[in-house]
C-alpha atoms as a PDB file:
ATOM      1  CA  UNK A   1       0.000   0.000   0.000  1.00  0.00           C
ATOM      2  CA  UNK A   2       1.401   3.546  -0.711  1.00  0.00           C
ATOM      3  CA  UNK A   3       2.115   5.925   1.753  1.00  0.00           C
ATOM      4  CA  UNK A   4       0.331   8.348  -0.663  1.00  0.00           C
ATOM      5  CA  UNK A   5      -2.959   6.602  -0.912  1.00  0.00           C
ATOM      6  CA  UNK A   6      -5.691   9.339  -0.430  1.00  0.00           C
ATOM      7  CA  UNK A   7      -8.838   9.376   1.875  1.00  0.00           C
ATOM      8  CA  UNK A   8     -10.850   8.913  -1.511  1.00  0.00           C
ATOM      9  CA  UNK A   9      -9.112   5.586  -2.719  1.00  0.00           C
ATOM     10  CA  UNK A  10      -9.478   4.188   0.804  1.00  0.00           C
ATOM     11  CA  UNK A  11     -13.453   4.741   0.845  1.00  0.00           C
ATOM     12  CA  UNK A  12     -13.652   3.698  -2.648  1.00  0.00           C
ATOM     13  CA  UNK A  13     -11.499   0.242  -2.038  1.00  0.00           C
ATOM     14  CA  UNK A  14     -13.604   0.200   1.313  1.00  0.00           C
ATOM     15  CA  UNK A  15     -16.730   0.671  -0.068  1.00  0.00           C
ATOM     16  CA  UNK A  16     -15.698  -2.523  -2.821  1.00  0.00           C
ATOM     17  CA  UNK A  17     -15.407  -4.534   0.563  1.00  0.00           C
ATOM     18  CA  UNK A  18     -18.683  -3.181   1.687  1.00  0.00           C
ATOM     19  CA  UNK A  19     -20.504  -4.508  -1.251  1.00  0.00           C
ATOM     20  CA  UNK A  20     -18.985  -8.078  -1.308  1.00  0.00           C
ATOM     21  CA  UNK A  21     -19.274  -8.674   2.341  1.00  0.00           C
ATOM     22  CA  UNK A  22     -23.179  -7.540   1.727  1.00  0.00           C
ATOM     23  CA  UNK A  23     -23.554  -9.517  -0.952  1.00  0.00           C
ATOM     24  CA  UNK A  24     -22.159 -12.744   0.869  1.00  0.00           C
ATOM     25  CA  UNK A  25     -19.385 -13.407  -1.601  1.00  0.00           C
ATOM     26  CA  UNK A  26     -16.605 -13.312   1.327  1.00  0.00           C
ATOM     27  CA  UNK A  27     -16.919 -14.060   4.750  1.00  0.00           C
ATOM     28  CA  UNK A  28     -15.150 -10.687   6.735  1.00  0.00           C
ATOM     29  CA  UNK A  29     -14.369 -12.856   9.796  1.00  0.00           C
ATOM     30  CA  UNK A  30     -12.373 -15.411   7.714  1.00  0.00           C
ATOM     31  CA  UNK A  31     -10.977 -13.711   4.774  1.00  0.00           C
ATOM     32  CA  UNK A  32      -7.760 -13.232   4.852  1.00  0.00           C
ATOM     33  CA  UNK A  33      -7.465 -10.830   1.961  1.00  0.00           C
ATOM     34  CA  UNK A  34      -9.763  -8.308   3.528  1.00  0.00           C
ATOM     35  CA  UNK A  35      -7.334  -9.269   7.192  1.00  0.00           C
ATOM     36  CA  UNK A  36      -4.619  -7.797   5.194  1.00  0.00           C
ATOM     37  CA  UNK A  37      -6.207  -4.818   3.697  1.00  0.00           C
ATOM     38  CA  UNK A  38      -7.180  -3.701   7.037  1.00  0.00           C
ATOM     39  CA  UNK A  39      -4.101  -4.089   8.599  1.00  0.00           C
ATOM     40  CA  UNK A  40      -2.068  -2.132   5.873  1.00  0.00           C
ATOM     41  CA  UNK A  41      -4.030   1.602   7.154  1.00  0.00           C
ATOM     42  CA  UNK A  42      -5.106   2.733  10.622  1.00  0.00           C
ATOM     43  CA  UNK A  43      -8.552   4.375   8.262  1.00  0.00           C
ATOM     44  CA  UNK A  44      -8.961   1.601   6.617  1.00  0.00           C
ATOM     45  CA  UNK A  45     -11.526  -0.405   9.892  1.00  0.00           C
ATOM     46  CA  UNK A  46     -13.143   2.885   9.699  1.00  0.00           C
ATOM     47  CA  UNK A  47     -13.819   3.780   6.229  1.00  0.00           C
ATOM     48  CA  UNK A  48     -15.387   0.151   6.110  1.00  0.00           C
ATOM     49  CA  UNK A  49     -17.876   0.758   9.121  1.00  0.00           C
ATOM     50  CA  UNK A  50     -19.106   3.681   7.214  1.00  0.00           C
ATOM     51  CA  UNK A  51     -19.559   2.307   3.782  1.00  0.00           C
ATOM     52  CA  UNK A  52     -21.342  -0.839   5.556  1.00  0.00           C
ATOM     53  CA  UNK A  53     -23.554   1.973   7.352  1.00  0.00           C
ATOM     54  CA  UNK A  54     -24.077   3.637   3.683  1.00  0.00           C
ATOM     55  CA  UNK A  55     -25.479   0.167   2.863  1.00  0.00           C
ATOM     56  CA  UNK A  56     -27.751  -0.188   5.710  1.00  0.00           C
ATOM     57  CA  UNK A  57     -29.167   3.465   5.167  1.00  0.00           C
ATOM     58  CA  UNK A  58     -29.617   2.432   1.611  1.00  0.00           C
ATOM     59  CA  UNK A  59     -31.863  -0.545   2.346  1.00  0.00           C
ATOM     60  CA  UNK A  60     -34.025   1.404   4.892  1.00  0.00           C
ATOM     61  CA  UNK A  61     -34.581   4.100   2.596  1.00  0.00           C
ATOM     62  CA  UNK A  62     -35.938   1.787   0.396  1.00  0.00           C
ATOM     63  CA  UNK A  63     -38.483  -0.211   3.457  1.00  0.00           C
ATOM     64  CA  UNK A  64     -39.377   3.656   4.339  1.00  0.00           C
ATOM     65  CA  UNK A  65     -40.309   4.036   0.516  1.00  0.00           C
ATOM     66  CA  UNK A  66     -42.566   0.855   0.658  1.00  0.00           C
ATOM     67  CA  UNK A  67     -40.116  -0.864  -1.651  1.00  0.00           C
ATOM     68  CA  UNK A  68     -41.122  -4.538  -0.766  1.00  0.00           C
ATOM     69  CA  UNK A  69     -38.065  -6.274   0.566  1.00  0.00           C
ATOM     70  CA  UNK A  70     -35.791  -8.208  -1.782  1.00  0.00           C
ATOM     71  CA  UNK A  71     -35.787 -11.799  -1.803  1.00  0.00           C
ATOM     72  CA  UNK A  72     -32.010 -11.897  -2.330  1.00  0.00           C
ATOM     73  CA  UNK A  73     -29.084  -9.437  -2.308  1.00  0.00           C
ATOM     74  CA  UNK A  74     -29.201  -7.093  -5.345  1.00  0.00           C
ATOM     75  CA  UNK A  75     -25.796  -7.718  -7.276  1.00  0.00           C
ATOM     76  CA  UNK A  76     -22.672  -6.727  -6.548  1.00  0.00           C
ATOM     77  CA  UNK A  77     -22.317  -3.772  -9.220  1.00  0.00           C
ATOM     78  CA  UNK A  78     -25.396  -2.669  -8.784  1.00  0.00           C
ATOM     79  CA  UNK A  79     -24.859  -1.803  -5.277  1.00  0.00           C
ATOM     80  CA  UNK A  80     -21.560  -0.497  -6.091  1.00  0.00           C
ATOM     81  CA  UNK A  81     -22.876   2.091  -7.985  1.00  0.00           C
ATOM     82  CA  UNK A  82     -25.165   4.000  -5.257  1.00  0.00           C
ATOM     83  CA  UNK A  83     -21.981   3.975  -3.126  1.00  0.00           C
ATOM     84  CA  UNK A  84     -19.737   5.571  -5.887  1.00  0.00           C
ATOM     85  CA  UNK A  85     -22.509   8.090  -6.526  1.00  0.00           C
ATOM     86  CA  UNK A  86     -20.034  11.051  -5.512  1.00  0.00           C
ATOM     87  CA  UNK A  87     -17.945  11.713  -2.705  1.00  0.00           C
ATOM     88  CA  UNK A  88     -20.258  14.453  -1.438  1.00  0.00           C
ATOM     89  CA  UNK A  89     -23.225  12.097  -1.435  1.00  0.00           C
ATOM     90  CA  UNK A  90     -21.805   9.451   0.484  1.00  0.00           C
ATOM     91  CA  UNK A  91     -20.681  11.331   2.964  1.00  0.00           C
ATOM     92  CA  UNK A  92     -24.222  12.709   3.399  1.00  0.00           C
ATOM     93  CA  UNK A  93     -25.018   9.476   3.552  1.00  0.00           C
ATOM     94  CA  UNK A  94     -22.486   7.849   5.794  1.00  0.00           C
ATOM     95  CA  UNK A  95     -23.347  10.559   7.990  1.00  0.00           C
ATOM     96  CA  UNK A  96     -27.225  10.149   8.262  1.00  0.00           C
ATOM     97  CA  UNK A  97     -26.601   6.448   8.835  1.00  0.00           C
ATOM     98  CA  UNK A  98     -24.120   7.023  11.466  1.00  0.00           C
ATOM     99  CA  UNK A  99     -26.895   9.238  13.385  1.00  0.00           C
ATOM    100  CA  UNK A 100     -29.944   6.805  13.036  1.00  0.00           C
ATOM    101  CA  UNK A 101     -27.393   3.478  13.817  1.00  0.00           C
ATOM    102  CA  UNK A 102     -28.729   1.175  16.375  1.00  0.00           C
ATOM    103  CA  UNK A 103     -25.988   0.966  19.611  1.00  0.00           C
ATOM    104  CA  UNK A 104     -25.234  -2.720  20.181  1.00  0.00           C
ATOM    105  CA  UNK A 105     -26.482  -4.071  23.125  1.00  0.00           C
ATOM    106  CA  UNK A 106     -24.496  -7.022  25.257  1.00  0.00           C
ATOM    107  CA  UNK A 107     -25.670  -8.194  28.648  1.00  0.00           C
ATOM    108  CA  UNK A 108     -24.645 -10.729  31.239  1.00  0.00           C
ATOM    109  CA  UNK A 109     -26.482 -13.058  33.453  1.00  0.00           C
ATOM    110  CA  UNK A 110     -25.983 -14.022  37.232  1.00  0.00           C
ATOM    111  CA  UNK A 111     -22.580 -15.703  37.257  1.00  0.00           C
ATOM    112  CA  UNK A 112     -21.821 -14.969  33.586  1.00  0.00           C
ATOM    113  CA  UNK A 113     -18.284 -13.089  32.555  1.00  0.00           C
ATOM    114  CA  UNK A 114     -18.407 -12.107  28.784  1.00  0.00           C
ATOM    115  CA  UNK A 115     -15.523 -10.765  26.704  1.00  0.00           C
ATOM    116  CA  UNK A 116     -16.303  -8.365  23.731  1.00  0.00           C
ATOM    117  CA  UNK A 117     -13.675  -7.243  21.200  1.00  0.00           C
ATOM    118  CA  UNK A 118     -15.244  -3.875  19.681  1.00  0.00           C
ATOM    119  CA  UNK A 119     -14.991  -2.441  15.887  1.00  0.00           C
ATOM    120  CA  UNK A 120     -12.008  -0.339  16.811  1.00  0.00           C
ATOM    121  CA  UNK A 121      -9.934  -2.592  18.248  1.00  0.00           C
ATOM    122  CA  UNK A 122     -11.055  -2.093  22.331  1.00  0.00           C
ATOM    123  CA  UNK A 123     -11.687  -4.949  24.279  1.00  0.00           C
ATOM    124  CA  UNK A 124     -14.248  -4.973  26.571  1.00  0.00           C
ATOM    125  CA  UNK A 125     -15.141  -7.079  29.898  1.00  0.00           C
ATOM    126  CA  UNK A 126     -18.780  -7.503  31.082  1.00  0.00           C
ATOM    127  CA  UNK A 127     -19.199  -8.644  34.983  1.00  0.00           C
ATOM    128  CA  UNK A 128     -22.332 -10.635  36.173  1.00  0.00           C
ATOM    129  CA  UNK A 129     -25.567  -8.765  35.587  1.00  0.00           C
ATOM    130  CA  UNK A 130     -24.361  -6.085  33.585  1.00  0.00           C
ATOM    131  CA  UNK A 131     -25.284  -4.557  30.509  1.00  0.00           C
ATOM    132  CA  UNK A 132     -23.439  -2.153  27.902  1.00  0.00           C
ATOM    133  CA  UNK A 133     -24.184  -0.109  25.152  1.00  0.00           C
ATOM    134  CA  UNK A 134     -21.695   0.376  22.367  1.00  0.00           C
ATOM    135  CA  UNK A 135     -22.135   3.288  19.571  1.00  0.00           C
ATOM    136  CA  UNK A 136     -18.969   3.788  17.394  1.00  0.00           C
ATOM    137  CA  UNK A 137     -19.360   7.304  15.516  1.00  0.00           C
ATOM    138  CA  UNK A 138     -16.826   8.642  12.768  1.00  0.00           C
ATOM    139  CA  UNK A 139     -15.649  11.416  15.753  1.00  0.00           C
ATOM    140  CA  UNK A 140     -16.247   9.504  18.777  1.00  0.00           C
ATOM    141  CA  UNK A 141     -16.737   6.325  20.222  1.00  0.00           C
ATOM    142  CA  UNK A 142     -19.718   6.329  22.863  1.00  0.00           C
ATOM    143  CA  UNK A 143     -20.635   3.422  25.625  1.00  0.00           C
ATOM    144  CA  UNK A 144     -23.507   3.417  28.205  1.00  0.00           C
ATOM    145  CA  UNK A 145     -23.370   1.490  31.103  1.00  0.00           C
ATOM    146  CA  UNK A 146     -26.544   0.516  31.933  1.00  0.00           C
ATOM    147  CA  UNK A 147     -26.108  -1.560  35.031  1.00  0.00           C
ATOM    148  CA  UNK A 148     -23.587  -3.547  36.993  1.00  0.00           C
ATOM    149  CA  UNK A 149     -19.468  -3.525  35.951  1.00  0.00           C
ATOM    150  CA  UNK A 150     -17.200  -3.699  32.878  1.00  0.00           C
ATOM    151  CA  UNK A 151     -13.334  -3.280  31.947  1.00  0.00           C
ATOM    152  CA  UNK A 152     -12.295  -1.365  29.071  1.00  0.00           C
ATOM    153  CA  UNK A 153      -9.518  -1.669  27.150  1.00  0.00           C
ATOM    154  CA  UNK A 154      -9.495   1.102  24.824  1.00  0.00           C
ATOM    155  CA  UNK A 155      -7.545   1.253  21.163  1.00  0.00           C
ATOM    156  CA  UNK A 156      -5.405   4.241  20.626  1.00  0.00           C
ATOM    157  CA  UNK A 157      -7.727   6.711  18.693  1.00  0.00           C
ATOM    158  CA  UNK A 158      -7.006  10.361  19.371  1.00  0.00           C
ATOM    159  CA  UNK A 159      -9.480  11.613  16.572  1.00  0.00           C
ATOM    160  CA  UNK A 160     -12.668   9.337  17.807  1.00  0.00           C
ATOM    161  CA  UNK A 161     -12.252  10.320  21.833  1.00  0.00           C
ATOM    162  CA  UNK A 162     -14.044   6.711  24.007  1.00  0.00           C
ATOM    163  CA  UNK A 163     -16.574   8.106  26.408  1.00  0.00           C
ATOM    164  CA  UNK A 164     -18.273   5.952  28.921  1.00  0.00           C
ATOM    165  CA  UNK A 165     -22.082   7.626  30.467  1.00  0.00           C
ATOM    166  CA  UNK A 166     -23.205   5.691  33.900  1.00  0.00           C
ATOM    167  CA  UNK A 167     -26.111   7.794  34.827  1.00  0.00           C
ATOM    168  CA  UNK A 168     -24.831  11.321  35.077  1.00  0.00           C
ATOM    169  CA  UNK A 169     -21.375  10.166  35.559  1.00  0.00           C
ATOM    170  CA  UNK A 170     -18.765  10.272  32.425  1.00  0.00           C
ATOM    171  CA  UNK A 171     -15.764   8.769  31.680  1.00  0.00           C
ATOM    172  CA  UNK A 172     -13.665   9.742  29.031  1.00  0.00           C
ATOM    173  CA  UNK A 173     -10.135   7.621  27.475  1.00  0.00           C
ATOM    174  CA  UNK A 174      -7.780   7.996  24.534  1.00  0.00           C
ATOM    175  CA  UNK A 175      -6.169   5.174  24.744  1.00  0.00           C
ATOM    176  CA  UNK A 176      -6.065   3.089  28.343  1.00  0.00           C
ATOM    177  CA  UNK A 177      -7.425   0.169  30.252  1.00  0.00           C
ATOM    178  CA  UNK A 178     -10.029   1.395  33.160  1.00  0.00           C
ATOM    179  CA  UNK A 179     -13.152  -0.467  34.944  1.00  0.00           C
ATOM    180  CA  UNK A 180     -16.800   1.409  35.815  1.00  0.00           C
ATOM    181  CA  UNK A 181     -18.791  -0.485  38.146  1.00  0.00           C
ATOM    182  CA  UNK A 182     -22.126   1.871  38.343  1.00  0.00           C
ATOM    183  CA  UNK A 183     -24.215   1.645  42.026  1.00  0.00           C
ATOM    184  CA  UNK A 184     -27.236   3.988  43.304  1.00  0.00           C
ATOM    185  CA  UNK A 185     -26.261   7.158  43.545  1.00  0.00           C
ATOM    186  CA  UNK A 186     -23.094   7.142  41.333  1.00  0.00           C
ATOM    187  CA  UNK A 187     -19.798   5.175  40.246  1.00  0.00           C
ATOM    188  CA  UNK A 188     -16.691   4.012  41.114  1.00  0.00           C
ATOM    189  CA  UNK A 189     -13.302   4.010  38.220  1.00  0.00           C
ATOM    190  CA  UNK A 190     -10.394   2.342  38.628  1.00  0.00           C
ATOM    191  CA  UNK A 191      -7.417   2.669  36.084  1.00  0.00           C
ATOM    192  CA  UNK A 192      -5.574  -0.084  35.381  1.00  0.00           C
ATOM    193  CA  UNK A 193      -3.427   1.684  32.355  1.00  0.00           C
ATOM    194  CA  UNK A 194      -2.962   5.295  31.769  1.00  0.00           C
ATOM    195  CA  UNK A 195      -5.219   7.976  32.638  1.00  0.00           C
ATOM    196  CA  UNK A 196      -8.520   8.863  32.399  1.00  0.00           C
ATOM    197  CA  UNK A 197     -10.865  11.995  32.913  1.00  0.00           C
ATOM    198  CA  UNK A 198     -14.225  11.878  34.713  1.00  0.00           C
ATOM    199  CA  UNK A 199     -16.779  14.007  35.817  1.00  0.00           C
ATOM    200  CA  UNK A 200     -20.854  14.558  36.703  1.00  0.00           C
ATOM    201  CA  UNK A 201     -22.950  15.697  34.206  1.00  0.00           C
ATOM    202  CA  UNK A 202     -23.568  19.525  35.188  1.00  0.00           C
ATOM    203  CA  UNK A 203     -20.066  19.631  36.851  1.00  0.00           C
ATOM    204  CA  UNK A 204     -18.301  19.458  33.981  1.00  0.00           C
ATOM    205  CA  UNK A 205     -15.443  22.132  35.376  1.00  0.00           C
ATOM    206  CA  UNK A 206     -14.707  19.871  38.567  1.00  0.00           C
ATOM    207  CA  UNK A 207     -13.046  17.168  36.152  1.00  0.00           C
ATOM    208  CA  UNK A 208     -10.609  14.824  37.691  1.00  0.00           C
ATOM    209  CA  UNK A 209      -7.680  13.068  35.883  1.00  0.00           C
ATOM    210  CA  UNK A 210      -6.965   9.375  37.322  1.00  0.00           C
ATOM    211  CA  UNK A 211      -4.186   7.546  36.628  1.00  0.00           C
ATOM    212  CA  UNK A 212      -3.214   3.958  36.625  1.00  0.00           C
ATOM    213  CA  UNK A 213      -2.750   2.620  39.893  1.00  0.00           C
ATOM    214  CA  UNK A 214      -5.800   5.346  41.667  1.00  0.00           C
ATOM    215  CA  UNK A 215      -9.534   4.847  41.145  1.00  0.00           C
ATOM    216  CA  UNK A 216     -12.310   7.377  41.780  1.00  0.00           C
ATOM    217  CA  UNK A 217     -15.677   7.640  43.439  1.00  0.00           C
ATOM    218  CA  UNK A 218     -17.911   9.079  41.251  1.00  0.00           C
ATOM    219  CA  UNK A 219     -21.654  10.436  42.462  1.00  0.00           C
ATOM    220  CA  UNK A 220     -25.022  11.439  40.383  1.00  0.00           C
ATOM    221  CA  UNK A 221     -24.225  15.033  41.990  1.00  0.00           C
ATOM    222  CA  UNK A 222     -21.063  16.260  43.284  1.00  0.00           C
ATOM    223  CA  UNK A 223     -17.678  16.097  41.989  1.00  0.00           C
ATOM    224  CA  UNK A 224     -15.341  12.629  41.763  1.00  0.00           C
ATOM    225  CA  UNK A 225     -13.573  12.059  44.963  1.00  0.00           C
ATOM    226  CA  UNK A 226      -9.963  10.616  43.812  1.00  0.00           C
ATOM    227  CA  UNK A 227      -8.324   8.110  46.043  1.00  0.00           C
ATOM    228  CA  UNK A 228      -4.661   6.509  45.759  1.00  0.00           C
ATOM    229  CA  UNK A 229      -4.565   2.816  45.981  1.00  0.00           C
ATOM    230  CA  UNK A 230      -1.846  -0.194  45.241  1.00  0.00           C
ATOM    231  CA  UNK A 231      -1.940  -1.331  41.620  1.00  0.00           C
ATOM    232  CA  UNK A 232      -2.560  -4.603  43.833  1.00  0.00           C
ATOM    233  CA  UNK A 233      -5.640  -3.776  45.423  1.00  0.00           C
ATOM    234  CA  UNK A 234      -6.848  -2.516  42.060  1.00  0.00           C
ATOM    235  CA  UNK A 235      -5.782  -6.034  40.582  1.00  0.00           C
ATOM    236  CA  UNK A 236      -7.760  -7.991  42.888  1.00  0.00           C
ATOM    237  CA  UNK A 237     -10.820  -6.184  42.956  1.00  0.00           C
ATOM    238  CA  UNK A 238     -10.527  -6.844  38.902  1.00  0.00           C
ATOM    239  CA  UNK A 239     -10.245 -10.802  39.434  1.00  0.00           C
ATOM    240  CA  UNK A 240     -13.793 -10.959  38.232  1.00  0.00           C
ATOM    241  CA  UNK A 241     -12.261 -11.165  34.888  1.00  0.00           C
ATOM    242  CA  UNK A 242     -10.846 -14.460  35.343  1.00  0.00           C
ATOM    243  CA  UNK A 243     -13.708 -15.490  37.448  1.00  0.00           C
ATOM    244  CA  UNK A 244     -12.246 -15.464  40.630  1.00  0.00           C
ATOM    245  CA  UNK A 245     -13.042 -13.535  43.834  1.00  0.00           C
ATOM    246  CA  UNK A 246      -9.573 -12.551  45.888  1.00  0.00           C
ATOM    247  CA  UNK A 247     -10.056 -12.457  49.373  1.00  0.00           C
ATOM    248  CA  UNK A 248      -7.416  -9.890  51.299  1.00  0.00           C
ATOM    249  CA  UNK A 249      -8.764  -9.212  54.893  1.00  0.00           C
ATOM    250  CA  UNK A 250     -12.107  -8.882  53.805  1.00  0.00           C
ATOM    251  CA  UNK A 251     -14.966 -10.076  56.587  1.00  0.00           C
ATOM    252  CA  UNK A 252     -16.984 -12.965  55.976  1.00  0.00           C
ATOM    253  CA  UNK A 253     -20.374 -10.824  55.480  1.00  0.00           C
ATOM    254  CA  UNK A 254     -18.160  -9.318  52.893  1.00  0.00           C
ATOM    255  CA  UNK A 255     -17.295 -12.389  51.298  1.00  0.00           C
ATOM    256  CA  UNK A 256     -20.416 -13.426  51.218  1.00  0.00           C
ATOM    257  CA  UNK A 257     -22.169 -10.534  49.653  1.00  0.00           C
ATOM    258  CA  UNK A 258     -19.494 -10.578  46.764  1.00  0.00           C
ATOM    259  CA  UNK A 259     -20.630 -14.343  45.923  1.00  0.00           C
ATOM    260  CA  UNK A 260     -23.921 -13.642  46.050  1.00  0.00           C
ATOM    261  CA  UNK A 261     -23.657 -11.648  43.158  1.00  0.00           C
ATOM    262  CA  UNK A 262     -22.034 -14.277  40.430  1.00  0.00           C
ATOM    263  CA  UNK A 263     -24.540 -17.229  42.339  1.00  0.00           C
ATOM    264  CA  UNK A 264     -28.611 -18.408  42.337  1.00  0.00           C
ATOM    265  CA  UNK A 265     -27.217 -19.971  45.774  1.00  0.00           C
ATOM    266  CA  UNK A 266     -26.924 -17.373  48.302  1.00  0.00           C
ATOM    267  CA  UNK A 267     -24.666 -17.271  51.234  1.00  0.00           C
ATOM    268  CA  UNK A 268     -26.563 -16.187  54.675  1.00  0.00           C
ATOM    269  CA  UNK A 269     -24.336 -15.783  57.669  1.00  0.00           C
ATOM    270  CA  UNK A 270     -26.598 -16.106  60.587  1.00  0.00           C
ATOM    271  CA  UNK A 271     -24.241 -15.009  63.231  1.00  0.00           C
ATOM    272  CA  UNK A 272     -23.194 -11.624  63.738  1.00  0.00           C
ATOM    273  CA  UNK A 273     -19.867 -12.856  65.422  1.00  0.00           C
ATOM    274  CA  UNK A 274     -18.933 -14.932  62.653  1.00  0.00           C
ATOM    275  CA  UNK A 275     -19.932 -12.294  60.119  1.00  0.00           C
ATOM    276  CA  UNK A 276     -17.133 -10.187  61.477  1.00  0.00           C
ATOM    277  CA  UNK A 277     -14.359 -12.667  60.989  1.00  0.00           C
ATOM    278  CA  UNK A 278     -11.621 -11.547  58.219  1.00  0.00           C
ATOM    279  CA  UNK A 279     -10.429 -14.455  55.650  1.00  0.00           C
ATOM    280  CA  UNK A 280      -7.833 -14.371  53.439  1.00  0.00           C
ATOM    281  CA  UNK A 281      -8.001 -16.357  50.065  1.00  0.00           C
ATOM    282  CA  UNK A 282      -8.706 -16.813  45.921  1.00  0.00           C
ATOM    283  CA  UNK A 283     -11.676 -18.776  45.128  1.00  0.00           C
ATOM    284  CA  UNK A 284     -14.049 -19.515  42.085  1.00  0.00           C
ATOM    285  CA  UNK A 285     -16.851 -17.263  42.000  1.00  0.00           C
ATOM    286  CA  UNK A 286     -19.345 -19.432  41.223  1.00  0.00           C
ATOM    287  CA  UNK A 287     -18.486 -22.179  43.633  1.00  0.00           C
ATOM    288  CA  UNK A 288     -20.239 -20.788  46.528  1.00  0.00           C
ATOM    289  CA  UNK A 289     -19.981 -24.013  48.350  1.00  0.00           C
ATOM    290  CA  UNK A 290     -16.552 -24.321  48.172  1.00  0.00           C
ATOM    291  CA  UNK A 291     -16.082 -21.482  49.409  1.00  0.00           C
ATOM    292  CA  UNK A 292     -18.564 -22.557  52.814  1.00  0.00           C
ATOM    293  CA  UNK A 293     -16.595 -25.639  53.298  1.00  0.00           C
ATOM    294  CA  UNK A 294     -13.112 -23.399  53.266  1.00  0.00           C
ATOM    295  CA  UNK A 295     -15.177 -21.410  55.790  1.00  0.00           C
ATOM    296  CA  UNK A 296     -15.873 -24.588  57.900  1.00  0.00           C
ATOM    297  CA  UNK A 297     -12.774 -25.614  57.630  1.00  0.00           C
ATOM    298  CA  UNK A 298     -10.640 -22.613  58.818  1.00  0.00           C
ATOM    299  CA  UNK A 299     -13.467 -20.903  61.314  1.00  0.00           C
ATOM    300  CA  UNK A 300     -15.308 -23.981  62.615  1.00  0.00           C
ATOM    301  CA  UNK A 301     -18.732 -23.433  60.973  1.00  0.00           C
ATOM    302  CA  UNK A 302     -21.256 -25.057  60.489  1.00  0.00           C
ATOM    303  CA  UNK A 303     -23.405 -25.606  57.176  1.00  0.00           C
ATOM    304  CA  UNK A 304     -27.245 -25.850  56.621  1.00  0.00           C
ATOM    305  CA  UNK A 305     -28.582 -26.060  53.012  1.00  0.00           C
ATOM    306  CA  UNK A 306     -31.991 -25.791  52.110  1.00  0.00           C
ATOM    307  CA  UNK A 307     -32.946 -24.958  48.337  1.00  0.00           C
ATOM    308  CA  UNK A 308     -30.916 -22.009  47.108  1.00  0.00           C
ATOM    309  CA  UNK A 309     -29.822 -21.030  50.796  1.00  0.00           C
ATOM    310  CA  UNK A 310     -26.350 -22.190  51.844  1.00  0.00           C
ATOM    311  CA  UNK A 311     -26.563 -21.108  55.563  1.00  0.00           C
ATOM    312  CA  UNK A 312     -23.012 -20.771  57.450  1.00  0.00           C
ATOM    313  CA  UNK A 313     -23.621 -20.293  61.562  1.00  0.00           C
ATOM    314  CA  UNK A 314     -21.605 -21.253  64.892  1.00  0.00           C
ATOM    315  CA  UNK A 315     -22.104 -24.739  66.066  1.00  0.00           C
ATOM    316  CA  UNK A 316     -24.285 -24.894  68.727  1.00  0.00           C
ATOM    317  CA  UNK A 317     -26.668 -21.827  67.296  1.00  0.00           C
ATOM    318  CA  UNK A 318     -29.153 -21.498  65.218  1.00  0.00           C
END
């Protein structure tokens, strides 16, 4: 590929790709050609997310015309044609389809991890019972967290800022790694690389830069609060990502309440004393009855199950 390729060839050759990939002639996870091609040009990914969204618009200008649906894809030159219309037309176009696009959605269940690698290269890691929102834009790259926790790792793109919205809380990244777990009333952030800016909607001159190694606490209406802590501590509040829940001093009501969210089986601790004991350890988070037979073991409980209740108590009481 030249180094002298202009913006026009690239959305030409992209919009080529476009057209075969709608027309089902290549396969764009498995083709090794179009691999390449993307590869060779940091606008290439790009250029080819906007001619697909050309395409898109295209069809539902026809459905919002009454054009009756066709059976099969039209050919491949014919769609090639509307896309090399004229440059100013497509990018009226691409634009308009970029506005109307539909975010995608991905959710997790109780217990379920799920790893998502986005358009632009970012990776992103959903916790149990969480749900994200993903819009990729030509200038910016937008992501609503819904509920619950996620990771980010976010591809270099200085031109296309990545924004993350919990409620009235925003988080915005050029290129880092950073995790948003949204509660009530607000958020907390923890950077894992680089830095990241974050603020409440309405309280937009209060910013706060947080760097790797610090996290923030984050509320519907005042400014962040940043607070120092260990790149460990950070770490092992992040083991959710390899399913695992790390254990540092934490008490056993503690424990407990972190397992209850990745389980249907819930921990109950019926005595107070024993709630208050601190354990140390790494366990699975989904084996919640491992974890009460460590608990046995090392505190001398004792365990009652009945249906989805795994009750840990002091011999001798109820």
């Amino acid at each position: 590929m030249s180094d002298r390729e202009t913006a026009r060839e690239i959305a030409d050759h992209a919009a080529e790709w476009a057209t075969r990939i709608d027309a089902g002639s290549i396969d764009p996870d498995t083709d090794e050609e179009l691999r390449l091609w993307l590869e060779d040009h940091p606008h290439r990914r790009g250029a080819l997310l906007r001619a697909e969204a050309a395409l898109r618009f295209l069809d539902r200008g026809r459905a919002l015309a009454g054009v009756i649906p066709r059976p099969k894809p039209r050919p491949i030159w014919i769609r090639r044609k509307f896309l090399f219309a004229g440059a100013a037309l497509a990018a009226g176009i691409v634009g308009l389809a970029i506005l109307i696009s539909v975010p995608h959605r991905y959710g997790t269940a109780i217990g379920e991890i799920r790893q998502v690698s986005l358009s632009d290269g970012s990776l992103l890691a959903i916790n149990t019972q969480s749900a994200v929102e993903v819009a990729m834009h030509a200038d910016r790259r937008e992501i609503t967290l819904t509920r619950g926790e996620a990771w980010f790792r976010v591809a270099h793109d200085r031109q296309r800022p990545f924004t993350v919205s919990a409620g009235r809380i925003r988080v915005r990244a050029v290129g880092t790694a950073f995790s948003v777990r949204r509660h009530d009333d607000g958020a907390d952030v923890q950077v894992t690389e680089g830095v990241v800016e974050t603020w409440t909607v309405g309280e937009e001159d209060r910013r706060v830069r947080v760097a790797a190694g610090s996290k923030a606490n984050v509320t519907e209406y005042q400014a962040p609060t940043l607070i120092a802590a260990a790149r460990a501590d950070i770490d092992r509040s992040l083991a959710w990502r390899e399913g695992q829940i790390v254990l540092e001093g934490e008490t056993l009501d503690e424990a407990a309440s972190q397992f209850n969210r990745y389980n249907e089986r819930k921990l109950v601790i019926s005595d107070p004393g024993l709630a208050a004991e601190k354990l140390v350890g790494q366990f699975h988070a989904t084996e919640p009855m491992t974890f009460a037979g460590a608990v046995a073991t090392t505190l001398g409980a004792r365990i009652d199950e009945a249906g989805d209740t795994i009750r840990l108590s002091r011999p001798g009481k109820p």
